[in-house]
Protein backbone atom coordinates (compact mmCIF):
# COMPACT_ATOMS: atom_id res chain seq x y z
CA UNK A 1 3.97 5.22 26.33
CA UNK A 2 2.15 4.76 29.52
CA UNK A 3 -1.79 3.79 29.29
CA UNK A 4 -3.94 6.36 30.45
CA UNK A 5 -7.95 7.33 29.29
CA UNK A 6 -9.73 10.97 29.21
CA UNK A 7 -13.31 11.08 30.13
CA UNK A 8 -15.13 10.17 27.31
CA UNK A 9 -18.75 11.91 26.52
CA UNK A 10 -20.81 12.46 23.59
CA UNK A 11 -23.87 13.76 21.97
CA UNK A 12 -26.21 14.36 19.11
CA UNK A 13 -26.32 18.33 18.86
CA UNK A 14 -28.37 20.68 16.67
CA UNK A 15 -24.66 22.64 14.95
CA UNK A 16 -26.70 24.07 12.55
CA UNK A 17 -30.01 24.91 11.70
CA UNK A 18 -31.50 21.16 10.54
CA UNK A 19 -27.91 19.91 10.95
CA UNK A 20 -27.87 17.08 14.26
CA UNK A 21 -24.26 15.83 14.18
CA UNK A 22 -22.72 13.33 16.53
CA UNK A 23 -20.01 14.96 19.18
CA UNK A 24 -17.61 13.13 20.43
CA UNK A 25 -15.07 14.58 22.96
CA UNK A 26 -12.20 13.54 25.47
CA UNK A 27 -11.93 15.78 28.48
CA UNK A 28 -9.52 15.42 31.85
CA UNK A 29 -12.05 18.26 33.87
CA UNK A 30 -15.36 15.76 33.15
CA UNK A 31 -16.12 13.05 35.62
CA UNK A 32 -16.14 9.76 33.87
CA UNK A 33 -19.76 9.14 34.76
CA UNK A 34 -20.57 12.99 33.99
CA UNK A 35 -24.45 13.56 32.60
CA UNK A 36 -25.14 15.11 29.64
CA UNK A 37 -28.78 15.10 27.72
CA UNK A 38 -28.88 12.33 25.53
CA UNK A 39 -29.78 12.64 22.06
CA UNK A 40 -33.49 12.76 22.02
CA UNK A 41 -33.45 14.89 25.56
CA UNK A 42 -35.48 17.73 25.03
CA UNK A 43 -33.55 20.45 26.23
CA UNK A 44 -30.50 19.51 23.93
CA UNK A 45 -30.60 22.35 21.98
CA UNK A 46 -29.32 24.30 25.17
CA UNK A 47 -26.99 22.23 26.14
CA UNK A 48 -24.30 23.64 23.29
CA UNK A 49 -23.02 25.62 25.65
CA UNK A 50 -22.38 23.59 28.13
CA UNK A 51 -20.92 20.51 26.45
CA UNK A 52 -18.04 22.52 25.20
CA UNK A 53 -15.11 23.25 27.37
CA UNK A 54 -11.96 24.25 25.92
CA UNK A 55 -9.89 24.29 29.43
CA UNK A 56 -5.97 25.07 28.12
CA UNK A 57 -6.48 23.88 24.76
CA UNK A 58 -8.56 22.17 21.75
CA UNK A 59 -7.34 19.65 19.52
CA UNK A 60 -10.12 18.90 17.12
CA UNK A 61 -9.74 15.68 14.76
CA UNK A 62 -12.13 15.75 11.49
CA UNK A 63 -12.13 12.55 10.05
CA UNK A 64 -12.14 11.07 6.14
CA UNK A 65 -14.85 10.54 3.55
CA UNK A 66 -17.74 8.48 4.68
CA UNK A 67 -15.71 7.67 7.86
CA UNK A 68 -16.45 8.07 11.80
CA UNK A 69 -14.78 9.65 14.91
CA UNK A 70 -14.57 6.62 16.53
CA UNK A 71 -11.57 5.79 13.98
CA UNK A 72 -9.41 8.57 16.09
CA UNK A 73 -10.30 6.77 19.79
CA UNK A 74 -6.72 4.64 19.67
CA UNK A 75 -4.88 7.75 18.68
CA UNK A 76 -6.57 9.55 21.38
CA UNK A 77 -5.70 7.33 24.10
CA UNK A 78 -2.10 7.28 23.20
CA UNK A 79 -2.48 11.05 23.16
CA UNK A 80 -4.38 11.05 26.69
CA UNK A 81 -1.01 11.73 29.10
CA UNK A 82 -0.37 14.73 26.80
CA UNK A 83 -3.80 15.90 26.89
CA UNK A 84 -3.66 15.44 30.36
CA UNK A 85 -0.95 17.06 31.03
CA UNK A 86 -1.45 20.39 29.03
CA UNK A 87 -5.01 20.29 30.21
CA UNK A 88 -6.31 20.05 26.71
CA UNK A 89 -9.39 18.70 25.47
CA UNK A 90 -10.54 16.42 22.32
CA UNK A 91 -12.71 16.76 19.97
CA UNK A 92 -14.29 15.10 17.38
CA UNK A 93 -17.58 14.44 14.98
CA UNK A 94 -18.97 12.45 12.77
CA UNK A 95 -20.05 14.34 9.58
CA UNK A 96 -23.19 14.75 8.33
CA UNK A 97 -24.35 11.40 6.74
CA UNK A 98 -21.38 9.29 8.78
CA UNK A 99 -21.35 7.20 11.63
CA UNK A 100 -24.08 8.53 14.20
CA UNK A 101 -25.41 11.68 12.65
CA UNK A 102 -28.41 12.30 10.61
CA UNK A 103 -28.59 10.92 7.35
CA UNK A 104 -31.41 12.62 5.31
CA UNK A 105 -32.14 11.58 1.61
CA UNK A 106 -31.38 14.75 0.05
CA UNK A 107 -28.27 15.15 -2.38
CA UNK A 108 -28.03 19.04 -1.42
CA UNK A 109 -27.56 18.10 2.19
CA UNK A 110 -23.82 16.52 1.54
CA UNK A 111 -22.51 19.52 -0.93
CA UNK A 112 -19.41 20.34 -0.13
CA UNK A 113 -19.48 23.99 1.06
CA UNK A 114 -22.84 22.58 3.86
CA UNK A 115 -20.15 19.89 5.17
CA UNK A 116 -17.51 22.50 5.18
CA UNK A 117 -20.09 25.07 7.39
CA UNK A 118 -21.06 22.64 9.83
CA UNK A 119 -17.18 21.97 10.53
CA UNK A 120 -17.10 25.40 10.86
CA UNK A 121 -19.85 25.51 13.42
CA UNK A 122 -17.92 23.07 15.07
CA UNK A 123 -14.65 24.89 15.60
CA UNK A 124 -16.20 28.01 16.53
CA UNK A 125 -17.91 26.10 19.07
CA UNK A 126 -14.95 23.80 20.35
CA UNK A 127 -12.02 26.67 20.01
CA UNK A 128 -10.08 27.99 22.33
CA UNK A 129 -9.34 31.78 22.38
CA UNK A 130 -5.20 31.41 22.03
CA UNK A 131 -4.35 27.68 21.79
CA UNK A 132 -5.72 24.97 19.12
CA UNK A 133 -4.47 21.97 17.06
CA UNK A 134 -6.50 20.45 13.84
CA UNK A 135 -5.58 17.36 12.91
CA UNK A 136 -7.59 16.05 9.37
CA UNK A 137 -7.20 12.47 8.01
CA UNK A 138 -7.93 11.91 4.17
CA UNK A 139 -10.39 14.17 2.64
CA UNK A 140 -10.67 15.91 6.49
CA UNK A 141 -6.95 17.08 5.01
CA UNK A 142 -8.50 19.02 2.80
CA UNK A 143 -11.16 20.20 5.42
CA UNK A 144 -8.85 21.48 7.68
CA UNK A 145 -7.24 23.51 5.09
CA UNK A 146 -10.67 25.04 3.86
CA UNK A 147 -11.41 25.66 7.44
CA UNK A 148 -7.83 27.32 8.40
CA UNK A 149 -8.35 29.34 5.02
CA UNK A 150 -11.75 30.94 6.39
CA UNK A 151 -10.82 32.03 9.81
CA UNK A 152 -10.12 36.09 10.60
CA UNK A 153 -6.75 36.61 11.15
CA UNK A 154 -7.12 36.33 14.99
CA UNK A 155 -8.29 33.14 14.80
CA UNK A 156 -5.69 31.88 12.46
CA UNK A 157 -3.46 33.05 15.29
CA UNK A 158 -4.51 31.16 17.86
CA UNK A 159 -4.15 27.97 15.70
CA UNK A 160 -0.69 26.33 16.98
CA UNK A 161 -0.66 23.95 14.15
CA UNK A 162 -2.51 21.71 11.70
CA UNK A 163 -1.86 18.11 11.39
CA UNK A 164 -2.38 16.02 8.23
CA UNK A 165 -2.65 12.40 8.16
CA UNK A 166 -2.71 10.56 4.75
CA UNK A 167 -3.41 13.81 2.82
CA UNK A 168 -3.42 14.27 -0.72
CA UNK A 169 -2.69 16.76 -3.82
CA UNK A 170 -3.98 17.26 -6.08
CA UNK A 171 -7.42 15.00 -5.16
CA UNK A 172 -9.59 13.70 -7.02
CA UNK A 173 -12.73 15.72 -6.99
CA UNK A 174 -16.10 14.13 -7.50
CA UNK A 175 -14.79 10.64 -5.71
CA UNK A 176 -14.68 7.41 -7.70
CA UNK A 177 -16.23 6.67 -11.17
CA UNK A 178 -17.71 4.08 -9.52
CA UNK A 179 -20.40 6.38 -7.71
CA UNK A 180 -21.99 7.53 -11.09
CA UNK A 181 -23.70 4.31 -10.19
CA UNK A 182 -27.48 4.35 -9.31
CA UNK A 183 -27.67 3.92 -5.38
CA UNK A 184 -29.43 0.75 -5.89
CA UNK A 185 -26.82 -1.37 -7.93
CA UNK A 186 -24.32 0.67 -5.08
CA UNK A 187 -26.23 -1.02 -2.63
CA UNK A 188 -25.58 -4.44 -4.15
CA UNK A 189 -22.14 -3.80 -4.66
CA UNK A 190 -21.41 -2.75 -1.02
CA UNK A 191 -19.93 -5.78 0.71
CA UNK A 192 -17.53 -5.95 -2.49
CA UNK A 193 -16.52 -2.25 -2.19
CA UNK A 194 -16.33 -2.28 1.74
CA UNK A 195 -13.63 -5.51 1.14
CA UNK A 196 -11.34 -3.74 -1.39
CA UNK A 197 -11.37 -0.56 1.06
CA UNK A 198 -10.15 -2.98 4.12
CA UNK A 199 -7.30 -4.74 1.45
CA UNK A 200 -6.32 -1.25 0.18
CA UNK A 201 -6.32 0.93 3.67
CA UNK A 202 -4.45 -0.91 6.14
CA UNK A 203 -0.95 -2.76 5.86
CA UNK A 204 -0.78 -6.76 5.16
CA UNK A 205 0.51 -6.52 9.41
CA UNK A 206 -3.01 -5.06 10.70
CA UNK A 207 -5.01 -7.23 13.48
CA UNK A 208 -8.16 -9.61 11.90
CA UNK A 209 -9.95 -7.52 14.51
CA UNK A 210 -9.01 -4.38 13.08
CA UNK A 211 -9.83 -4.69 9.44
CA UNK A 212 -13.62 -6.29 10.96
CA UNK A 213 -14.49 -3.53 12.78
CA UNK A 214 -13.42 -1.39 9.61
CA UNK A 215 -15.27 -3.36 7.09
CA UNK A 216 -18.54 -3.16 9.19
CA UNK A 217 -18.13 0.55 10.09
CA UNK A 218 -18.32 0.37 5.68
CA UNK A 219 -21.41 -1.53 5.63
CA UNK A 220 -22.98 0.34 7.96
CA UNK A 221 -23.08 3.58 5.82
CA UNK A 222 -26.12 4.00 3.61
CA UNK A 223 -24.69 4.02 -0.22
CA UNK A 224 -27.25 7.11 -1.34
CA UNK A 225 -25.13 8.87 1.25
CA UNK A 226 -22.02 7.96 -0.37
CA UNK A 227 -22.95 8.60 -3.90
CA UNK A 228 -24.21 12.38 -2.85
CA UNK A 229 -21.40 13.10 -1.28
CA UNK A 230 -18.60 11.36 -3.41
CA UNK A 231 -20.47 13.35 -6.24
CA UNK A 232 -19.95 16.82 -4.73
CA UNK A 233 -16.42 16.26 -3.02
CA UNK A 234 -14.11 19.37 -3.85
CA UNK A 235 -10.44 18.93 -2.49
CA UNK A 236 -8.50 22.31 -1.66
CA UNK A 237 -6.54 23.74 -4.54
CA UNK A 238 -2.75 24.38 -4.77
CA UNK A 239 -3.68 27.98 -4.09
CA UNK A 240 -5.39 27.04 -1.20
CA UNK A 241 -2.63 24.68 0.45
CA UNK A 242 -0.41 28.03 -0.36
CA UNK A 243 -2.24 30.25 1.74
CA UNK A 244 -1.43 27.86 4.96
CA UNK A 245 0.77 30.11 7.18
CA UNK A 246 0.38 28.15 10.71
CA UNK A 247 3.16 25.34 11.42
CA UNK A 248 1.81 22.22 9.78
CA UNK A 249 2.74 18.41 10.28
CA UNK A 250 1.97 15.96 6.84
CA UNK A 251 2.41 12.21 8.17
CA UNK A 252 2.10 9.44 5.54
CA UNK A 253 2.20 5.36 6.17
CA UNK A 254 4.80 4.39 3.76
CA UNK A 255 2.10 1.59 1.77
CA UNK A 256 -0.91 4.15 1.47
CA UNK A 257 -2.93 2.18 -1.21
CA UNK A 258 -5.72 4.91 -1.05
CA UNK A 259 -4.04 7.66 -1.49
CA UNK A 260 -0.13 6.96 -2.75
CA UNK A 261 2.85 8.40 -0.51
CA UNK A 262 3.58 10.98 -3.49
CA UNK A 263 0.31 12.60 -3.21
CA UNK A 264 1.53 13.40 0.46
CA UNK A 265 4.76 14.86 -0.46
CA UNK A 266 3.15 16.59 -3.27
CA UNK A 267 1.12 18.39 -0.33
CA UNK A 268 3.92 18.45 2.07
CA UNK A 269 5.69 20.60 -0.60
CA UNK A 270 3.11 23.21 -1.40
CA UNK A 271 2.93 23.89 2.49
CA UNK A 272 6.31 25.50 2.15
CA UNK A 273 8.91 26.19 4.54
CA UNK A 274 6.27 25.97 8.09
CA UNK A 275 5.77 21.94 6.88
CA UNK A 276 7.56 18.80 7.91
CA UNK A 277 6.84 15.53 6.46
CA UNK A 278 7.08 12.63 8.26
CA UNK A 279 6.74 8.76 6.82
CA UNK A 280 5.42 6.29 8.96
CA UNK A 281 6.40 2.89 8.44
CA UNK A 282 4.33 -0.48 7.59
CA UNK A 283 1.71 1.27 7.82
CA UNK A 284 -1.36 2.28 4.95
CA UNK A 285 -3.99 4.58 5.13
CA UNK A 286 -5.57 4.36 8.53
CA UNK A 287 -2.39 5.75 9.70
CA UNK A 288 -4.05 6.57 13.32
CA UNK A 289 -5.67 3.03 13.59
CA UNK A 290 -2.98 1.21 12.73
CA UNK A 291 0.12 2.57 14.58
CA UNK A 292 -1.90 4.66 17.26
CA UNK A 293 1.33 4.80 19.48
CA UNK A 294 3.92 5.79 17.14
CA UNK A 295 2.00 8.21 15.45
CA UNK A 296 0.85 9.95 19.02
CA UNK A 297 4.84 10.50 19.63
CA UNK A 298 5.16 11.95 16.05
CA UNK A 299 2.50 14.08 16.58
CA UNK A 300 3.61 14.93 20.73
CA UNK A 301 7.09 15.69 19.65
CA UNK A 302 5.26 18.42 16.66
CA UNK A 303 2.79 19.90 19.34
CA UNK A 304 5.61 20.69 21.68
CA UNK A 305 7.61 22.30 19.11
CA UNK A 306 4.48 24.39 18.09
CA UNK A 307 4.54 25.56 21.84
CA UNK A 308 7.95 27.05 22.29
């Protein structure tokens, strides 16, 4: 696949009232060097409008639990010809709590239904009026579904297709046992915990540099964070994964230590007949990391079908 970048820009924006969430998006009509406010700017609260630009297309990626857009930037540059092409643009976010958003001390902030609004707030502001893609890794599976659940019928048709990477049903809801923990004794435990994640997300094959920049993304997130929002994590029902009616794609890497290749099938199934379910070899977890290339020509080959 030939190596081509979008435009790359992003921002801290005010989605929601008290909500500031990092924005991340990859657009062909933005200069490279094109000025936006930065995040303490003062005028950033009108520059929502501004920032997004649909053009032919959106393709919004919501990433895992206690995870970061920055984890979809390979994927995204294999995608870029495409995107180019169809004159689509990217888009992505960290969540509340993750990577370069705000991280307030306040359990209620991280309930599930608050996360599931401000992705929401997100879509309605990165959408485009008759032509969008959703792709969700890992708990962001279950996102996507939530999300696809709540829109009007309109809206649900202009959505071509969802995507799910390393998806799972049932989930487990309220995360790990290991999170009843005070956030203190998390806190010590952290560097342990960040090194089982790395050994159990990505195949025996992935790059030194790879599982680094993975374990200190880990590191980097504050553990009261993760407890609160472990704690509150609700994955869609079987109901809900039902009541899917757009085209969907379920991609699993055949050694998913996280969550086991099963648990994909299991989700693939309940999709019904508008699913396909595709494995991707020596490959775990961080499907999109890992195998950036092959997964963009799985995921190229869906889009285009979705378009006919």
């Amino acid at each position: 696949m030939s190596e081509f970048t979008l435009p790359t820009n992003s921002l801290t924006l005010p989605i929601r009232p008290d909500r500031s969430i990092y924005i991340k998006q990859w657009n062909n009509n933005m200069s490279s060097d094109a000025s936006v406010p930065s995040a303490t700017h003062s005028s950033r609260r009108a520059s929502i409008k501004s920032f997004f630009n649909p053009q032919q297309g959106t393709v919004l990626v919501v990433h895992g639990s206690c995870a970061s857009v920055d984890q979809f930037e390979p994927l995204i540059n294999k995608l870029a010809p495409f995107l180019k092409k169809k004159n689509y643009m990217a888009e992505g976010f960290d969540a509340f709590g993750c990577g370069q958003s705000d991280k307030p001390k306040l359990k209620d902030a991280y309930a599930e239904q608050e996360l599931q609004d401000d992705l929401n707030a997100v879509y309605q502001k990165a959408k485009h009026p008759s032509c969008n893609f959703i792709i969700g890794h890992s708990y962001g599976t279950s996102q996507v579904i939530k999300l696809y659940n709540s829109l009007t019928e309109e809206e649900k048709g202009a959505v071509k297709g969802i995507i799910l990477l390393a998806g799972s049903l049932p989930g487990t809801n309220g995360g790990h046992p290991i999170f009843i923990l005070p956030s203190m004794i998390l806190d010590w435990l952290q560097s342990w915990m960040s090194s089982n994640f790395r050994k159990s997300a990505f195949h025996p094959k992935a790059s030194e540099e790879l599982l680094k920049q993975a374990e200190e993304r880990s590191n980097r997130n504050p553990m009261y964070f993760c407890k609160y929002f472990y704690e509150q994590t609700k994955w869609a029902t079987f109901e809900e994964v039902q009541s899917v009616k757009c085209k969907a794609l379920v991609v699993h890497g055949d050694s998913d230590h996280i969550l086991d290749i099963e648990a994909g099938k299991r989700l693939h199934s309940a999709l019904g007949v508008n699913a396909k379910f595709k494995v991707v070899e020596e490959v775990s977890h961080q499907v999109m990391e890992e195998d950036p290339e092959g997964l963009a020509e799985v995921l190229i080959e869906f889009m285009n079908e979705c378009l006919k």
